[in-house]
Protein backbone atom coordinates (compact mmCIF):
# COMPACT_ATOMS: atom_id res chain seq x y z
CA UNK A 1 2.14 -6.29 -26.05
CA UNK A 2 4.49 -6.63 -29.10
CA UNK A 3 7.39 -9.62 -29.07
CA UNK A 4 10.79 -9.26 -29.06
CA UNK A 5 10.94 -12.32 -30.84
CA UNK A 6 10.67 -12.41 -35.09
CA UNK A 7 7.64 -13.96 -36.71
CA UNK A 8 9.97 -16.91 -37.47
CA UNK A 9 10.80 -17.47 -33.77
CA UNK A 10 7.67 -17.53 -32.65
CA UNK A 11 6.35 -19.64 -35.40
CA UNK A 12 9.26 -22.14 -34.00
CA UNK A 13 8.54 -21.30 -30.30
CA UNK A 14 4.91 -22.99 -31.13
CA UNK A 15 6.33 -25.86 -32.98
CA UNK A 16 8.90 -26.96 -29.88
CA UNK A 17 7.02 -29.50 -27.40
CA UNK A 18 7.02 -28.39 -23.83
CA UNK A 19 8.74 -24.74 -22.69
CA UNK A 20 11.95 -25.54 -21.57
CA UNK A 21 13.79 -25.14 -24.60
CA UNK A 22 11.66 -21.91 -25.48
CA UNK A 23 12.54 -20.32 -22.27
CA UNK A 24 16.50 -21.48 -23.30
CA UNK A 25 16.30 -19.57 -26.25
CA UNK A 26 14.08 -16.73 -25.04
CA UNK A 27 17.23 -16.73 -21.73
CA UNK A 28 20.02 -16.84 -24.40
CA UNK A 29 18.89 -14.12 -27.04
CA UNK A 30 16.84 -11.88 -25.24
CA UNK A 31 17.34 -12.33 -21.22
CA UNK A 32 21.35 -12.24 -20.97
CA UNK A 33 22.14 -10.01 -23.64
CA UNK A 34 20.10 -7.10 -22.08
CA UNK A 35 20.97 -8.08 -17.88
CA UNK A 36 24.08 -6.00 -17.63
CA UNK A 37 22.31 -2.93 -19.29
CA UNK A 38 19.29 -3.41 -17.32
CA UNK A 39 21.27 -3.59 -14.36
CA UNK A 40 23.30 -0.73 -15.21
CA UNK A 41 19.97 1.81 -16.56
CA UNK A 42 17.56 0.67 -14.31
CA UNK A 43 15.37 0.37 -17.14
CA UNK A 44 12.17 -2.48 -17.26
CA UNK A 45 13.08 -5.37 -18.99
CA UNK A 46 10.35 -4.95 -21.62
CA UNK A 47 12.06 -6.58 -24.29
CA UNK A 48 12.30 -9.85 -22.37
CA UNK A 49 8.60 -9.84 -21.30
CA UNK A 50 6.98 -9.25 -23.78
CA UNK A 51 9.19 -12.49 -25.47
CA UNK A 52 8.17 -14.38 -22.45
CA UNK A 53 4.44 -13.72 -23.25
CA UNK A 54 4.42 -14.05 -27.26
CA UNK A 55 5.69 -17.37 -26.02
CA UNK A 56 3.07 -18.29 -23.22
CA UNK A 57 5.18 -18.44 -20.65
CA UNK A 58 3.71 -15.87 -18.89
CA UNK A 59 0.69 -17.68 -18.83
CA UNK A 60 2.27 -20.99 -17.59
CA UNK A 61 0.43 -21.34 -14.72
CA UNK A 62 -2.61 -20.39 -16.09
CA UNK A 63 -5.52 -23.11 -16.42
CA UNK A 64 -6.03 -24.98 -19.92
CA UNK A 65 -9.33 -23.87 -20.09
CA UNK A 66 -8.08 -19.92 -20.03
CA UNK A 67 -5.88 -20.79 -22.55
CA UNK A 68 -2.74 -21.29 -20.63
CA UNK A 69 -0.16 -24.01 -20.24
CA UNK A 70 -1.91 -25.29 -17.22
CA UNK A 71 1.79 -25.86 -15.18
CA UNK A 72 1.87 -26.33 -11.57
CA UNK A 73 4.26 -24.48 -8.87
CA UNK A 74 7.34 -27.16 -9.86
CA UNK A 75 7.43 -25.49 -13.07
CA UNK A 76 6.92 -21.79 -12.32
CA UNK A 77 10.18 -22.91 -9.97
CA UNK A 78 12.04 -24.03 -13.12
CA UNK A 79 11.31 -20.94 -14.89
CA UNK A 80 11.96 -18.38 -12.50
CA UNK A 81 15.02 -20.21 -11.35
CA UNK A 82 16.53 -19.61 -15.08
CA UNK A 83 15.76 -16.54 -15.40
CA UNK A 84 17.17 -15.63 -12.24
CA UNK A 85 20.49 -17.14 -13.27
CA UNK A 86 20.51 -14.48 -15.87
CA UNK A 87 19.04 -11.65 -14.86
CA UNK A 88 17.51 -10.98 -11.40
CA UNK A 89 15.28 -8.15 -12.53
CA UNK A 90 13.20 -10.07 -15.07
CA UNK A 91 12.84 -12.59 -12.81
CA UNK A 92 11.56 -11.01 -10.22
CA UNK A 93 8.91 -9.07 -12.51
CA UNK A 94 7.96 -12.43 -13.80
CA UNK A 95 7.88 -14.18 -9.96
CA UNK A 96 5.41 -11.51 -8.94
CA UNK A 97 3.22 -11.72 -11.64
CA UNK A 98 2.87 -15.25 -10.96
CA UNK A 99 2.15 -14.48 -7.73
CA UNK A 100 -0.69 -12.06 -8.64
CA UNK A 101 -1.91 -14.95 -11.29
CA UNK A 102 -2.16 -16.98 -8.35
CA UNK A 103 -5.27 -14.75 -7.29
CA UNK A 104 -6.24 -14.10 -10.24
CA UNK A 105 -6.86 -18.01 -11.24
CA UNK A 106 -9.25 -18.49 -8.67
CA UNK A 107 -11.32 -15.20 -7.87
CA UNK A 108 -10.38 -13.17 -11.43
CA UNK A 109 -12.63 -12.57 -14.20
CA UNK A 110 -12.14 -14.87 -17.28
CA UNK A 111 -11.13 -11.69 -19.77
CA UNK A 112 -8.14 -11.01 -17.41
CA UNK A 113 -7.13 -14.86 -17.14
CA UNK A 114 -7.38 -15.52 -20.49
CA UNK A 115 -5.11 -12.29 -21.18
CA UNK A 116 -2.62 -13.25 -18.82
CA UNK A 117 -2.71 -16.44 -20.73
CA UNK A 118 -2.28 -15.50 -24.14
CA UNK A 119 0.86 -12.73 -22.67
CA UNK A 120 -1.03 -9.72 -23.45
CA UNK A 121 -1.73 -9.34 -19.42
CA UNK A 122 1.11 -8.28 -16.84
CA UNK A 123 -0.22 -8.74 -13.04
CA UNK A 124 1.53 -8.20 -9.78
CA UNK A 125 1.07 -7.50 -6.06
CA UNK A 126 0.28 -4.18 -3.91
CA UNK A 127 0.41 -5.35 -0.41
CA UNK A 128 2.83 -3.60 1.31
CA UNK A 129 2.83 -0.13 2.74
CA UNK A 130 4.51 2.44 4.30
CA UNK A 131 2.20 2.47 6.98
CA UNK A 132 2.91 -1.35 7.73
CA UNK A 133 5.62 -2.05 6.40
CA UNK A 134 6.64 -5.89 5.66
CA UNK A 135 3.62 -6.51 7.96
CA UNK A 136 1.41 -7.28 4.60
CA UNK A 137 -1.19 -8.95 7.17
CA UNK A 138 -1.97 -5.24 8.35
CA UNK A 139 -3.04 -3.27 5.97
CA UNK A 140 -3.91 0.09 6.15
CA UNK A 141 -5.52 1.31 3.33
CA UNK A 142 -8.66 1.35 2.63
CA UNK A 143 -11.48 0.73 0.60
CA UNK A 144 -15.19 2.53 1.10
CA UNK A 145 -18.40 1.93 -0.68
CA UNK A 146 -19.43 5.07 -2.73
CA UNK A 147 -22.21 5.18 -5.31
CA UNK A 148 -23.62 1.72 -5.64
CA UNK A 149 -21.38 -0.52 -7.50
CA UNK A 150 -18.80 1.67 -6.72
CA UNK A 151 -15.35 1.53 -4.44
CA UNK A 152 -12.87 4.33 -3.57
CA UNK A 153 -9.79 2.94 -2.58
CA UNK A 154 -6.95 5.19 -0.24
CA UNK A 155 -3.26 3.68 0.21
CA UNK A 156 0.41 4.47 0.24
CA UNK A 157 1.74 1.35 -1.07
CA UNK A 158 5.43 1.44 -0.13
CA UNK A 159 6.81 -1.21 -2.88
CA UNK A 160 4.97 -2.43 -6.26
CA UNK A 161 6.91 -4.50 -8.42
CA UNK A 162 6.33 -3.32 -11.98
CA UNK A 163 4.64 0.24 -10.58
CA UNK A 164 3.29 1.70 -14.06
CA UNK A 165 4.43 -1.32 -16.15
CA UNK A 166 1.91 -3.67 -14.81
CA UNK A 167 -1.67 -3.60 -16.45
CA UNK A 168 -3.05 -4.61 -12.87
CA UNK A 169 -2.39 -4.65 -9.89
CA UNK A 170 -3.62 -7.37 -6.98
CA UNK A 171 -4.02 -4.67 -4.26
CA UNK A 172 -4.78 -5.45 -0.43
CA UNK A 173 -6.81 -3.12 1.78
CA UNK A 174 -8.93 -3.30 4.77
CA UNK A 175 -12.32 -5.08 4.71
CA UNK A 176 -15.21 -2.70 3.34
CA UNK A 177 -17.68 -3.86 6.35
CA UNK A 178 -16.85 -7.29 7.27
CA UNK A 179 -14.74 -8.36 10.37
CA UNK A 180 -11.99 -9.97 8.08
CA UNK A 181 -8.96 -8.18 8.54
CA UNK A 182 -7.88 -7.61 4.58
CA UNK A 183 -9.29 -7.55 1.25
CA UNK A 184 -8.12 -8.34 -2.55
CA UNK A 185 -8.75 -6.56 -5.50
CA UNK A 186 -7.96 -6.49 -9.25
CA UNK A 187 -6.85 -2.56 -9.72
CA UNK A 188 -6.33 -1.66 -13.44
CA UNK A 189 -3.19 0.49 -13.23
CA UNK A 190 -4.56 3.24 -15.51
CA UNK A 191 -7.03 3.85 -12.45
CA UNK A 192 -7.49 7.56 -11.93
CA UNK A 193 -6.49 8.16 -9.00
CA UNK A 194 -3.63 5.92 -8.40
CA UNK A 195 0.22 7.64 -8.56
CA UNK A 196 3.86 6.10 -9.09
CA UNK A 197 5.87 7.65 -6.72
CA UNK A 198 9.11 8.37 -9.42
CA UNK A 199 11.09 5.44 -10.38
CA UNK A 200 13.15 2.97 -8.74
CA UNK A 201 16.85 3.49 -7.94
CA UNK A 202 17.74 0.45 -5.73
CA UNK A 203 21.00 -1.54 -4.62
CA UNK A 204 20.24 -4.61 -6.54
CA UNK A 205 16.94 -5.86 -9.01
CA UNK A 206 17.63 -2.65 -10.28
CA UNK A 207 15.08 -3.27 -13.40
CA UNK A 208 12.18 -4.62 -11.58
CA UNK A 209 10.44 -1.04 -11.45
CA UNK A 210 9.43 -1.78 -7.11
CA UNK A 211 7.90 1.94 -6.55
CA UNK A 212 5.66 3.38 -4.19
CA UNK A 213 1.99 3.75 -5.16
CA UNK A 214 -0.30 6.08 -4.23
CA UNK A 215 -4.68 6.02 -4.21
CA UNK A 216 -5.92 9.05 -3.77
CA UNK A 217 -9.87 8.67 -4.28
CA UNK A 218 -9.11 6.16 -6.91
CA UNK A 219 -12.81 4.32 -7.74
CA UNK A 220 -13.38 0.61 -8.72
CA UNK A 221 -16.20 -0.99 -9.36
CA UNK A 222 -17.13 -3.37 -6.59
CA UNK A 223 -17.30 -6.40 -9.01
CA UNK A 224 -13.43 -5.71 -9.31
CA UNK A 225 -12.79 -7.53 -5.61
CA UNK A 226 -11.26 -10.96 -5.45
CA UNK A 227 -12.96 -12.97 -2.99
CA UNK A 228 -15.52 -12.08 -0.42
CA UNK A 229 -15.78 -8.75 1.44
CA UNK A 230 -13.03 -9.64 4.43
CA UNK A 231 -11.43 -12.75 2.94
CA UNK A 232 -8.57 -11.12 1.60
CA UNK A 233 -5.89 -12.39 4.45
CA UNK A 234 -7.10 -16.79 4.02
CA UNK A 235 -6.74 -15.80 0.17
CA UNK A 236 -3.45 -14.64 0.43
CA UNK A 237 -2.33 -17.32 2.75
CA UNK A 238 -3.85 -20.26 1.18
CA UNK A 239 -2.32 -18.88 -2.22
CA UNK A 240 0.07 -15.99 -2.58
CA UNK A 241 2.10 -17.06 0.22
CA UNK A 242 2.77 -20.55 -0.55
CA UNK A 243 3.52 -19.38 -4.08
CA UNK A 244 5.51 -16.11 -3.59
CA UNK A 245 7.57 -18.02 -0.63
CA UNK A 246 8.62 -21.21 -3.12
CA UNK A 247 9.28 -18.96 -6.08
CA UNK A 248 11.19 -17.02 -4.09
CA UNK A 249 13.49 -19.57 -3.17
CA UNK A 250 13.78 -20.43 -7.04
CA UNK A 251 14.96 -16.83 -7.43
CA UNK A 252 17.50 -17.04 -4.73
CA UNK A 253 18.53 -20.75 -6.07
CA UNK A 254 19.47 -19.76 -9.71
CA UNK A 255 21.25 -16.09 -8.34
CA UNK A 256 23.34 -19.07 -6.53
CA UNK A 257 23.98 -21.12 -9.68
CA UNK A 258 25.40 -18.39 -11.72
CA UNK A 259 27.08 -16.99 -8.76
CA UNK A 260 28.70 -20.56 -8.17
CA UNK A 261 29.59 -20.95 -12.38
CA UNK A 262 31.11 -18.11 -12.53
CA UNK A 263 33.49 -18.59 -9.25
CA UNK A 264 34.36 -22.11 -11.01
CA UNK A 265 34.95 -20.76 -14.45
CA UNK A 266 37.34 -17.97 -12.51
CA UNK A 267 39.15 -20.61 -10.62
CA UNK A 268 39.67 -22.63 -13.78
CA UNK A 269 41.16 -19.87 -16.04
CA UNK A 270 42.88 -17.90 -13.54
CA UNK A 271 47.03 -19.09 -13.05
CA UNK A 272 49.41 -18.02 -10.82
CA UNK A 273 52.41 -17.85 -12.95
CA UNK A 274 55.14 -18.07 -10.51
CA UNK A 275 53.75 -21.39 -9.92
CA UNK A 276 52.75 -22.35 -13.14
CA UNK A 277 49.13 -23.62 -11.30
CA UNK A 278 45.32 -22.42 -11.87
CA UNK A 279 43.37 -21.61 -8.43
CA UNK A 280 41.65 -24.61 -9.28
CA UNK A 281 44.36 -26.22 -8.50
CA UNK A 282 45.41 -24.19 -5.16
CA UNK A 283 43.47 -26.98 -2.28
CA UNK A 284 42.46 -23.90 -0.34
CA UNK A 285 40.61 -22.42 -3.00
CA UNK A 286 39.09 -25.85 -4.10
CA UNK A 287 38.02 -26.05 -1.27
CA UNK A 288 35.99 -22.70 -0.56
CA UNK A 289 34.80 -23.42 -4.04
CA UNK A 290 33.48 -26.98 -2.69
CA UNK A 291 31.60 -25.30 0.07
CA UNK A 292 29.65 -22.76 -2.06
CA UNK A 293 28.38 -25.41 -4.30
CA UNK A 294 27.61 -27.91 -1.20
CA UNK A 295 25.14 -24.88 0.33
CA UNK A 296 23.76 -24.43 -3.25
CA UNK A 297 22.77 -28.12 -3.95
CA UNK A 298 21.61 -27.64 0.01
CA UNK A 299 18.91 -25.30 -0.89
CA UNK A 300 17.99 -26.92 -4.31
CA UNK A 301 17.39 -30.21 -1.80
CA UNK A 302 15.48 -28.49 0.05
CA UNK A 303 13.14 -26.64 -2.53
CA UNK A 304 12.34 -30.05 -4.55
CA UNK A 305 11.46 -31.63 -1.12
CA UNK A 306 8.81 -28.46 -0.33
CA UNK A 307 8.10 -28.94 -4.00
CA UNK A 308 7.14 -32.96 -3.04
CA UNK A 309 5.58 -32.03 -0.01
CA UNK A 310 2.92 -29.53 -1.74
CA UNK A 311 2.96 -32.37 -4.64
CA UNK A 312 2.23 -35.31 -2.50
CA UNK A 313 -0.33 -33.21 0.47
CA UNK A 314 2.22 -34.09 2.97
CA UNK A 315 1.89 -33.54 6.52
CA UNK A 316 4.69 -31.28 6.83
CA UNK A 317 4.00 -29.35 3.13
CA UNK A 318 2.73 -25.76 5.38
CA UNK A 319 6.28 -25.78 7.69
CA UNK A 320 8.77 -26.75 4.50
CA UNK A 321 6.44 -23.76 2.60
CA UNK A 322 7.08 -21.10 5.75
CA UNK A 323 10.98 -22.61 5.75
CA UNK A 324 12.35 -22.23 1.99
CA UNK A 325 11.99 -18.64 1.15
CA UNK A 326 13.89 -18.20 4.88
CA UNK A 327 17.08 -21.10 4.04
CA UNK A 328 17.53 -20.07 0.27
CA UNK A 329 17.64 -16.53 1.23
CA UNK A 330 20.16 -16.64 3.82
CA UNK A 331 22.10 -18.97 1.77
CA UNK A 332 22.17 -16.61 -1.72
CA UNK A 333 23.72 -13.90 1.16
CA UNK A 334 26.62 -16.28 2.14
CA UNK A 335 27.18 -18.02 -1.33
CA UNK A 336 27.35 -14.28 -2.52
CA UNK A 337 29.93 -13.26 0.22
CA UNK A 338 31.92 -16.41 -0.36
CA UNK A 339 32.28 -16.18 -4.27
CA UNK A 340 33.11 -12.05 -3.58
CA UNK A 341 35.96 -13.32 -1.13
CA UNK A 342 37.40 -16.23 -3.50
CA UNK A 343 37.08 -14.24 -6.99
CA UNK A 344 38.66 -11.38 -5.07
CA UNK A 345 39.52 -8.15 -7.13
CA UNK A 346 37.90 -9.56 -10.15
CA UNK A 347 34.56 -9.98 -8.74
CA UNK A 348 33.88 -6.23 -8.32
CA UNK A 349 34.63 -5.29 -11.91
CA UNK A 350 31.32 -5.07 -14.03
CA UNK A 351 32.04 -7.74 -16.56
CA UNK A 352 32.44 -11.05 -14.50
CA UNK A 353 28.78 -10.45 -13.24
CA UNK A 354 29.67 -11.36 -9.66
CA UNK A 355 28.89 -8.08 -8.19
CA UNK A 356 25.68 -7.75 -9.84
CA UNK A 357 24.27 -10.94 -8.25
CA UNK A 358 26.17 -10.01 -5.03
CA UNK A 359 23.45 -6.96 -5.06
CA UNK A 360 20.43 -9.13 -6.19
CA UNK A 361 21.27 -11.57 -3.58
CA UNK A 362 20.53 -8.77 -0.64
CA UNK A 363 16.75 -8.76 -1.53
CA UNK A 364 14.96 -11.76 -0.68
CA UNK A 365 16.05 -11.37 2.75
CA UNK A 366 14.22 -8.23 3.21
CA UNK A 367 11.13 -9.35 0.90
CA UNK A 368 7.86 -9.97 2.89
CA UNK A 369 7.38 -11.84 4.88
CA UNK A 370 11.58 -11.37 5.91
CA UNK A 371 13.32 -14.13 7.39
CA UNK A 372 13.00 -12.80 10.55
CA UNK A 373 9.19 -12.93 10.31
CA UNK A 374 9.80 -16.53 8.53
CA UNK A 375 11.43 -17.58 11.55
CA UNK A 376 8.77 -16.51 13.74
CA UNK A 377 6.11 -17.95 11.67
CA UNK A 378 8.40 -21.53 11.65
CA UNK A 379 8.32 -21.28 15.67
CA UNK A 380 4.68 -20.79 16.00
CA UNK A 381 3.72 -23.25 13.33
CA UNK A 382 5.84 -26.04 15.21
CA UNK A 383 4.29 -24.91 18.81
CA UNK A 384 1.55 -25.24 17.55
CA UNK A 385 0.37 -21.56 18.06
CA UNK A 386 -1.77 -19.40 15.01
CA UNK A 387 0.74 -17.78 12.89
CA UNK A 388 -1.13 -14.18 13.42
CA UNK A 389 -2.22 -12.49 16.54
CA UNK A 390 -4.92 -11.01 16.73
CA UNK A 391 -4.82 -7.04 15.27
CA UNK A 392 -5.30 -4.05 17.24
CA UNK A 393 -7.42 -1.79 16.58
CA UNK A 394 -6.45 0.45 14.43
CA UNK A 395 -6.07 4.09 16.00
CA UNK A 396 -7.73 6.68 15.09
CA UNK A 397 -6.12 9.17 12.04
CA UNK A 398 -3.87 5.81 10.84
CA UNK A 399 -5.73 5.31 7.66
CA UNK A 400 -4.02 6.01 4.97
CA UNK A 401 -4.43 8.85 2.82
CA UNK A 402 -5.17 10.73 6.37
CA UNK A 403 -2.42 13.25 8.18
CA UNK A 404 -2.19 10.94 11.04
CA UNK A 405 -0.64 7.97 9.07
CA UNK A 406 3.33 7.41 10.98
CA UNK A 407 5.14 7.54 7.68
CA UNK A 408 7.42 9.59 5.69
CA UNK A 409 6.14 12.29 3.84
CA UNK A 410 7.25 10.97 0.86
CA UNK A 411 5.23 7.89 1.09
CA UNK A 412 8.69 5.73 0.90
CA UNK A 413 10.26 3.91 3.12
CA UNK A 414 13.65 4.51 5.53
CA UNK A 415 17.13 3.08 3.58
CA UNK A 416 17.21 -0.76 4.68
CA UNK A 417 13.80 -0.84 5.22
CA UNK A 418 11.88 -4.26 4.95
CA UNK A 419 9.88 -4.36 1.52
C-alpha cells in the first residue's frame, strides 16, 4: 500500500506523540480536500487510506504485540468521529475495517494482524445477503467441506463495504456441521471464485465501494475460519456488534458536528440587508440553531456514557451498546432535516457541504442491525427475553448459489432496502 503522505510527513507523523494530531493533519491535507470529489465520482478514497495506514492508524486497535497502537473502542470513536466530520465515505471504509479487526484480533492469524497493523492490510465485513437481508443472524450461504483441508464457500452477499478494495473479507456463512447457526471466516478477496457485482452508485457514502459479492465454488482452506465450526453468531455478538454499533454512532456524531458548524457559520455570515441583521441575530433562527446543537451534544452524552459503561463493566454496558447506534442515527436524520430547513436554498448547492451530509446521514438508519431491529433488541433485552429466536429451518432450495434462493436475479437488493 503506498502513502499519500511524503517521506517527510511520515518521518514527522512518527515523531508526534499520540495520533490525534496525525489524524488532524492526515483530515486536513488528505481527507477534506478529496470529500467533495469523492462524493461527486464515487471513487474509493484510496488516497486517504493508504495515509491513514503509513501512519498506523489503521492499525489502532490492533494489539502492541502485533505491532499496533494497542487503542481501545474510546479511541476508534475519536477517529472515526473525525473523519466522519469530513468525509462520510472514508469513514465508513475505515469503521468497517475496524469492525473486521475486531475478529481478526482474537481468532486471525498473526501475518494478517500484524499487516493490518503496520497499514499494509484493509479488512471488512460480508454478512449480509440478499437472501436475508439486514437479518445478518441468518445467513444463508454456505460453506461445505471438500478435499481435506479444504472449504467451498456459496453466497450472494448483498452489501460489502470496500467490495474489491479490501484485501479480506470477514465473511459469515452457515455452520459446516455443527448446530451453531453461523460461521466466520477470513476470505482473501483475490479468492477465485468470489465476484463484485459492478460498482456502487448510492444516495449518500457514495465512496465507500458497498457492492454485492458473489461465491460461486470459491475454496478456502479450512485453517482460514475464525473461531470454532458453529461459533460464528457469539463471535459476532460478543465483538462485531458491540464495536460496529458504538462506531457507528461516532459516524453519525461527527456527520452531526459538521452538519451543525456549518448551519452556525451560515447563520453568522448571512445578513438580511433590509434590516441590516445576520440570521444569527434573527431569535427564531437562533433558536432552531440552539436545538440542533442541544440533540448533537445529546448523542455525544450518550456515546461517552456507553463508552464508560463498556470501560467500567457496568451493569447496564449490553442495553446502552444495543441503544447508541439506534439514538445517534435517528438524531443525524433530524439534525440533517433541521440544518436543510434553516440554511434553506443554500444548503442544496454543492459547495456549503450540507447536502452531502444530508445524504450520508440516511445510512446508519438502514445499516444492520436497523433501528427498527435495535428497538426490538432494546425491548427484549429489558424484558428480559433472548435477543434471537430460535431459526427455522431453512427450506429446502434457499441456499444460496441454488435457483430456489427468494432474491433478485441480480443478486442486489430492492431501492430502500435495509443493508
Amino acid at each position: 500500500m503506498s502513502s499519500a503522505l511524503s517521506a517527510d510527513q511520515q518521518a514527522d507523523a512518527a515523531a508526534v506523540p499520540g495520533y490525534k494530531p496525525v489524524l488532524a493533519r492526515i483530515i486536513d491535507e488528505v481527507v477534506a480536500p478529496q470529500a467533495a470529489e469523492i462524493d461527486r465520482t464515487g471513487a474509493y478514497p484510496r488516497a486517504a487510506v493508504a495515509a491513514l495506514g503509513a501512519a498506523g492508524l489503521l492499525g489502532l486497535m490492533s494489539a502492541a504485540e502485533a505491532g499496533g497502537l494497542g487503542e481501545d473502542l474510546a479511541a476508534g470513536a475519536y477517529v472515526i468521529e473525525e473523519l466522519a466530520r469530513a468525509c462520510g465515505s472514508t469513514a465508513m471504509v475505515v469503521l468497517m475495517h475496524y469492525a473486521a479487526t475486531a475478529v481478526v484480533e482474537t481468532h486471525g492469524p498473526l501475518s494478517v494482524r500484524k499487516g493490518i497493523a503496520a497499514g499494509d492490510h484493509v479488512s471488512t465485513l460480508a454478512f449480509s445477503e440478499a437472501g436475508s437481508r439486514s437479518h445478518f443472524w441468518a445467513p444463508l450461504s454456505t460453506a461445505s467441506s471438500e478435499a481435506p483441508g479444504t472449504v467451498r464457500l456459496d453466497a450472494r452477499k448483498s452489501w460489502v463495504t470496500s467490495a474489491g478494495e479490501a484485501d479480506s473479507y470477514v465473511w459469515s456463512s452457515r455452520a459446516v456441521a455443527a448446530p451453531g447457526p453461523m460461521t466466520l471466516w477470513l476470505v482473501p478477496s483475490d479468492t477465485p471464485g468470489l465476484t463484485v457485482k459492478g460498482p456502487f452508485d448510492g444516495l449518500g457514502l457514495r465512496g465507500n465501494a458497498s457492492s454485492p459479492v458473489d461465491a460461486d465454488g470459491a475454496r478456502i482452506p479450512a485453517g482460514a475460519m475464525l473461531g470454532g465450526d458453529g461459533d460464528g453468531l457469539d463471535i459476532a455478538l460478543a465483538a462485531v456488534l458491540p464495536t460496529f454499533l458504538v462506531l457507528n454512532s461516532a459516524f453519525s456524531l461527527g456527520v452531526m458536528e459538521a452538519l451543525a458548524a456549518e448551519a452556525q457559520a451560515h447563520l453568522a455570515r448571512t445578513r438580511l440587508a433590509h434590516l441590516g441583521l445576520t440570521l444569527a441575530e434573527q431569535p427564531a433562527s437562533r433558536a432552531s440553531w440552539a436545538r440542533l446543537r442541544i440533540r448533537t451534544d445529546g448523542v455525544r452524552a450518550f456515546l461517552a456514557d456507553t463508552l464508560t459503561a463498556l470501560g467500567t463493566g457496568r451493569e447496564d454496558a449490553m442495553l446502552r451498546v444495543l441503544e447508541v447506534k439506534a439514538v445517534a442515527a435517528e438524531a443525524a436524520s433530524e439534525v440533517a432535516d433541521a440544518v436543510m430547513r434553516l440554511c434553506g436554498g443554500a444548503a442544496f448547492r454543492k459547495e456549503l457541504g450540507v447536502e452531502r451530509r444530508f445524504r450520508d446521514s440516511l445510512a446508519a438508519r438502514v445499516m444492520a442491525p436497523t433501528t427498527d431491529a435495535l428497538q426490538d433488541f432494546v425491548a427484549r433485552a429489558c424484558f428480559g427475553q433472548p435477543l434471537l429466536d430460535p431459526l427455522p429451518e431453512v427450506p429446502p432450495g434457499a441456499e444460496a448459489g441454488h435457483p430456489g434462493t427468494a432474491q433478485p436475479a441480480d443478486g442486489t437488493e430492492p431501492a430502500g432496502a435495509a443493508r
